[in-house]
C-alpha atoms as a PDB file:
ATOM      1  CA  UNK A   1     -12.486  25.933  20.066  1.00  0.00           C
ATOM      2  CA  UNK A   2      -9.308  28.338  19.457  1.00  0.00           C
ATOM      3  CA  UNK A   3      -6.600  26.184  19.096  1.00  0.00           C
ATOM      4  CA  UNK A   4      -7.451  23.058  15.997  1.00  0.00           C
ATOM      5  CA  UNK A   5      -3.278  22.206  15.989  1.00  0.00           C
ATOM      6  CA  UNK A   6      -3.901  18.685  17.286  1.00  0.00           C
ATOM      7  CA  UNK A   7      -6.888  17.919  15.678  1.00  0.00           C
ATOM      8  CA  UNK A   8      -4.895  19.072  12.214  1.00  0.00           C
ATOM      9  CA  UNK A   9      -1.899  16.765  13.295  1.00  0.00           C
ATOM     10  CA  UNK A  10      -4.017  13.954  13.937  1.00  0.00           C
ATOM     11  CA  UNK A  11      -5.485  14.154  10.655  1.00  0.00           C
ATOM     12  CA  UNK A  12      -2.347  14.220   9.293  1.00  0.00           C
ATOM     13  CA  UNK A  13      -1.105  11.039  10.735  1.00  0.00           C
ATOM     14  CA  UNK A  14      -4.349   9.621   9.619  1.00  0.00           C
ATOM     15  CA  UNK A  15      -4.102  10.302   6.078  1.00  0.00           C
ATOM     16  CA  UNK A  16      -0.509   9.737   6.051  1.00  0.00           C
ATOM     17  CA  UNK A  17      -0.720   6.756   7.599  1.00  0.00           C
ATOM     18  CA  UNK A  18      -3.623   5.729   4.778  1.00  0.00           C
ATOM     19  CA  UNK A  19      -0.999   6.749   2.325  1.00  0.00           C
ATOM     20  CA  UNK A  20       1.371   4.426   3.466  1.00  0.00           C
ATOM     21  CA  UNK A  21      -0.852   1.401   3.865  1.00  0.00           C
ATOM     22  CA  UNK A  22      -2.536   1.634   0.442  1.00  0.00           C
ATOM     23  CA  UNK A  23       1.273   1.611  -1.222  1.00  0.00           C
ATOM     24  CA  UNK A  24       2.028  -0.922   0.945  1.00  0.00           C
ATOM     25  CA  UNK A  25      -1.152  -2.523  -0.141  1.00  0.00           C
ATOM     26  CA  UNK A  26      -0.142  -2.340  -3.877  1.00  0.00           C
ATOM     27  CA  UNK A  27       3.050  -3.502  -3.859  1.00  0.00           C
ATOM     28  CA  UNK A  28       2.342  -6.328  -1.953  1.00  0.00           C
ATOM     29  CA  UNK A  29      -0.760  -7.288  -4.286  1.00  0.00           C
ATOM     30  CA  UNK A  30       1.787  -6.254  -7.654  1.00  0.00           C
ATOM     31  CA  UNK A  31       4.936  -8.931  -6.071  1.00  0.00           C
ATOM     32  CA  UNK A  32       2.182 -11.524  -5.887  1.00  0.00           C
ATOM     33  CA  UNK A  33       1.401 -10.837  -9.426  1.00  0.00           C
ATOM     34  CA  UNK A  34       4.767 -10.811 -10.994  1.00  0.00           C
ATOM     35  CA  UNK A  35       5.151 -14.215  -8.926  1.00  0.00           C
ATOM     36  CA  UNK A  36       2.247 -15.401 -10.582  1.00  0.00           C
ATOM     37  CA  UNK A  37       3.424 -14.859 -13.855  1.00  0.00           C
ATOM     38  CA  UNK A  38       6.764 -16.297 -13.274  1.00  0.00           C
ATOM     39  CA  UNK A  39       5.042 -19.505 -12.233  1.00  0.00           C
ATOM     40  CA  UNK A  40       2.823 -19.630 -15.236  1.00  0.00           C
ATOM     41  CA  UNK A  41       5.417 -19.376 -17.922  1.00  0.00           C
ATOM     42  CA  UNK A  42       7.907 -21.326 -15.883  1.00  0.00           C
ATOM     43  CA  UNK A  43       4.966 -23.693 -16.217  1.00  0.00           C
ATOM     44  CA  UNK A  44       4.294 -23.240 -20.045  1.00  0.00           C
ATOM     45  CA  UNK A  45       8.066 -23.639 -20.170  1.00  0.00           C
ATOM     46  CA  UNK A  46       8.164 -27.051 -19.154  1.00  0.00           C
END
């Protein structure tokens, strides 16, 4: 096996794409927090 381009580029796009879906991941999971908190002290507000 001479030529281990595509196998490199694939791994690329793998890990990239990993990247990608754990920030995605986080920022989805931090918005739900900060809406949490919201609620609660709009809550404790009232």
């Amino acid at each position: 096996m001479d030529n281990f381009g595509p196998i490199i580029l694939i791994e690329v796009v793998l890990v990239f794409g990993g990247v990608l879906l754990f920030a995605w991941w986080q920022l989805r999971d931090l918005r739900k927090e900060r809406e949490k908190d919201q609620k609660k002290k709009r809550d404790d507000a009232s």
